[in-house]
C-alpha atoms as a PDB file:
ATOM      1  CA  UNK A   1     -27.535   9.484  13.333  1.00  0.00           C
ATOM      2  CA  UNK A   2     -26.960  11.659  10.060  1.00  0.00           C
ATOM      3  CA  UNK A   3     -23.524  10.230   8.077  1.00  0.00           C
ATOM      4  CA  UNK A   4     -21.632  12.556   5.982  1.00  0.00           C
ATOM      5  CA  UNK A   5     -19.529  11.949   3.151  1.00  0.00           C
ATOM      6  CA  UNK A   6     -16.277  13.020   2.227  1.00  0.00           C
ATOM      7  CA  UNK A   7     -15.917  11.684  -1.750  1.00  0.00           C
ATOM      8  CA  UNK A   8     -13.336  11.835  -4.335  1.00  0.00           C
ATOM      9  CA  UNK A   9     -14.058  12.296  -7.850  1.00  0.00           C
ATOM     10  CA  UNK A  10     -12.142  11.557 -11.060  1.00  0.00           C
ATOM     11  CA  UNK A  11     -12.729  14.115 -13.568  1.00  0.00           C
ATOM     12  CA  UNK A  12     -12.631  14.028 -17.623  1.00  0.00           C
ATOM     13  CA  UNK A  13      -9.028  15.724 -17.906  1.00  0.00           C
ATOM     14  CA  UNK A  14      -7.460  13.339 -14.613  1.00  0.00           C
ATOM     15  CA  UNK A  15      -7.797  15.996 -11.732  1.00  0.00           C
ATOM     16  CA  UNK A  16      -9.632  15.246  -9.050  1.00  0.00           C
ATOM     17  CA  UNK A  17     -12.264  17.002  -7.362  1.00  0.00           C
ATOM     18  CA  UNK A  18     -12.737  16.327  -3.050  1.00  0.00           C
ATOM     19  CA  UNK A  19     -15.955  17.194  -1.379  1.00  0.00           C
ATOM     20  CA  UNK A  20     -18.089  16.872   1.283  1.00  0.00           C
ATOM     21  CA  UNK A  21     -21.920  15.942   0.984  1.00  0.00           C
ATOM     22  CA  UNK A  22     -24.827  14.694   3.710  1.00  0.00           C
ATOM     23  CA  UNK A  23     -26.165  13.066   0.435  1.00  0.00           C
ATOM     24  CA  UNK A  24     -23.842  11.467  -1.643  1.00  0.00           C
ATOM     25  CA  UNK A  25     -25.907   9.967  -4.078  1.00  0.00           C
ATOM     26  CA  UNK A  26     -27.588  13.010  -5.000  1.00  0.00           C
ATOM     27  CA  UNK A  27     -24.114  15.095  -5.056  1.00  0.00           C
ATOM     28  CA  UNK A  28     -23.075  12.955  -7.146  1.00  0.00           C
ATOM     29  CA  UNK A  29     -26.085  13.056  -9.580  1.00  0.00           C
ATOM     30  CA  UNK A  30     -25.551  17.281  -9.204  1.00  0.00           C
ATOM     31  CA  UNK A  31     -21.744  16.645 -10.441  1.00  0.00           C
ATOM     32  CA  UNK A  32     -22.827  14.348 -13.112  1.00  0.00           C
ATOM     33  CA  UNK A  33     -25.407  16.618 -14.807  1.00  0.00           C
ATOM     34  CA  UNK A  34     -23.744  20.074 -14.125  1.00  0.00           C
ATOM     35  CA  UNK A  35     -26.327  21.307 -11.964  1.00  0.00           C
ATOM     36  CA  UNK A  36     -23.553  24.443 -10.411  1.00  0.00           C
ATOM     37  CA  UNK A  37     -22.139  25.732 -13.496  1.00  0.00           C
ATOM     38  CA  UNK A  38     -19.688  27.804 -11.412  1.00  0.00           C
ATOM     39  CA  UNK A  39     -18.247  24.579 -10.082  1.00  0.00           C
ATOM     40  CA  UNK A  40     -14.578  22.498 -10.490  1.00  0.00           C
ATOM     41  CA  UNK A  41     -16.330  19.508 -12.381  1.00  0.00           C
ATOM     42  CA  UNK A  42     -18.999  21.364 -14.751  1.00  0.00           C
ATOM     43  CA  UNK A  43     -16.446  21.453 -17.740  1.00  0.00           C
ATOM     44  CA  UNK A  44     -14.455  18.703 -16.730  1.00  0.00           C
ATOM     45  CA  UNK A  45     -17.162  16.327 -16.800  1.00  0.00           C
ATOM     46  CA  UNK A  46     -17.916  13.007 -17.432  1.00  0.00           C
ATOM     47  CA  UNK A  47     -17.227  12.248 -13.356  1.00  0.00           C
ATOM     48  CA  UNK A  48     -16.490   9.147 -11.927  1.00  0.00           C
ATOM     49  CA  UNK A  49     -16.876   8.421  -8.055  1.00  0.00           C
ATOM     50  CA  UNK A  50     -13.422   7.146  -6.968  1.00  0.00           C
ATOM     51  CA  UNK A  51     -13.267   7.746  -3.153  1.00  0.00           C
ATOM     52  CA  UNK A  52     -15.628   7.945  -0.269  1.00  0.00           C
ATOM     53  CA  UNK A  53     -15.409   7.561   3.150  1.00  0.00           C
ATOM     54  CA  UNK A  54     -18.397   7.614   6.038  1.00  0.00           C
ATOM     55  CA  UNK A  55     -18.608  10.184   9.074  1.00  0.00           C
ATOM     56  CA  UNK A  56     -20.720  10.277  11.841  1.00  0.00           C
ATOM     57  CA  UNK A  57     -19.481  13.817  12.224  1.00  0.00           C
ATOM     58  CA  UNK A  58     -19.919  16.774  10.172  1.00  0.00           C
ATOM     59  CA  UNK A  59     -17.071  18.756  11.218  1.00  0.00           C
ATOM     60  CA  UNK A  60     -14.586  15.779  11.316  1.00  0.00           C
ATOM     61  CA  UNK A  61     -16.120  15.228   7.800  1.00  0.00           C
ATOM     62  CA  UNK A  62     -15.285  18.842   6.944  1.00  0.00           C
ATOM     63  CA  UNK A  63     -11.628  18.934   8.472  1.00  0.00           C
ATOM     64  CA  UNK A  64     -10.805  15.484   6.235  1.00  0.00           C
ATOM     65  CA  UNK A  65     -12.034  17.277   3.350  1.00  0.00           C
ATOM     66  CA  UNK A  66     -10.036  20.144   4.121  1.00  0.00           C
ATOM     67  CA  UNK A  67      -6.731  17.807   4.509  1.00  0.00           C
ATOM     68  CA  UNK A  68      -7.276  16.032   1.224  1.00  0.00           C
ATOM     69  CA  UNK A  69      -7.898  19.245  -0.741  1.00  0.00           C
ATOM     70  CA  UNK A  70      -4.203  19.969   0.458  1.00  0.00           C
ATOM     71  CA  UNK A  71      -3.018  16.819  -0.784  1.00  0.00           C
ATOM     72  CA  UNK A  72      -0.516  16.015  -4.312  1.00  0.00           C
ATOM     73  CA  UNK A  73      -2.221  14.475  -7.091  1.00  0.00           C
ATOM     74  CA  UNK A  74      -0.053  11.550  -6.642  1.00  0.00           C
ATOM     75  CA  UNK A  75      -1.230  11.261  -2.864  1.00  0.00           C
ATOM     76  CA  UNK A  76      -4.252  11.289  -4.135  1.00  0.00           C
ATOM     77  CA  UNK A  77      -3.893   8.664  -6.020  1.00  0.00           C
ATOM     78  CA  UNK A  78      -2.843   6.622  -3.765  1.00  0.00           C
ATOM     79  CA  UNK A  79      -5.421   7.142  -1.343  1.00  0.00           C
ATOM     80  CA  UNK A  80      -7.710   5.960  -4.434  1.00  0.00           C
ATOM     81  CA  UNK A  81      -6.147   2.925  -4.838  1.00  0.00           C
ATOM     82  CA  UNK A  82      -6.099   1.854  -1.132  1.00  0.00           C
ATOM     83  CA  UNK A  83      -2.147   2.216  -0.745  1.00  0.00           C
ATOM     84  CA  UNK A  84      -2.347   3.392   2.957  1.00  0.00           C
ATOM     85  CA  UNK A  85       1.463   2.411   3.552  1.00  0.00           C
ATOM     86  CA  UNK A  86       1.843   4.668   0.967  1.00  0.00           C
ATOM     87  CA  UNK A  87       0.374   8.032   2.308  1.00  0.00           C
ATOM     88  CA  UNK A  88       3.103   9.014   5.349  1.00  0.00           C
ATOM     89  CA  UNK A  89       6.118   8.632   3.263  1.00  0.00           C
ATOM     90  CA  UNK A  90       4.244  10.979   0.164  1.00  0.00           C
ATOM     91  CA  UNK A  91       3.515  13.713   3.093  1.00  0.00           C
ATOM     92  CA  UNK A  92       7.239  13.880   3.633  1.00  0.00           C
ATOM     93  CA  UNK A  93       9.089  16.957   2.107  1.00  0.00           C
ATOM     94  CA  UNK A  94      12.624  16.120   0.004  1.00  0.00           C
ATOM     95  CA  UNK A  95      14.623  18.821   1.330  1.00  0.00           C
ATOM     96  CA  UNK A  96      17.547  17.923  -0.575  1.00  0.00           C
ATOM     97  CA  UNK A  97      16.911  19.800  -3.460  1.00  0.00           C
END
């Protein structure tokens, strides 16, 4: 069975950077040296790995990715620090503006 990775990274200037990888250690490397110039983290490097989670599925792998690209910074965050009571009340809309 072939995992894939959905990952989280923490880039030089705070943002963070979502992907999805069937080789995270070697993705990883690729973000680290700057391998894709055309990509998110090349001038926002030094990376650090801050999230990752394990699928056995590809495109349930993909569709996660997908959702946490959509995602606030500060949901984000929260996700990163393993505040999972957090996340449904940070995907709820104030429409009380």
């Amino acid at each position: 069975m072939k995992l894939s990775y959905v990952y989280i990274l923490e880039c030089s200037d705070s943002t963070y950077y979502t992907g999805v990888t069937s080789n995270l250690e070697r993705r990883i490397i690729e973000h680290q040296k700057g391998i894709h110039q055309d990509s998110y983290t090349y001038s926002r490097r030094p990376i650090t790995l801050v999230y990752f989670c394990e699928f056995t599925d590809i495109n349930i792998a993909i569709e996660k990715e997908k959702q946490i690209k959509k995602w606030s910074q500060v949901k984000k965050e929260a996700l990163v620090k393993g505040d999972y009571m957090a996340l449904p009340n940070l995907a709820k809309k104030n429409f009380n503006k």
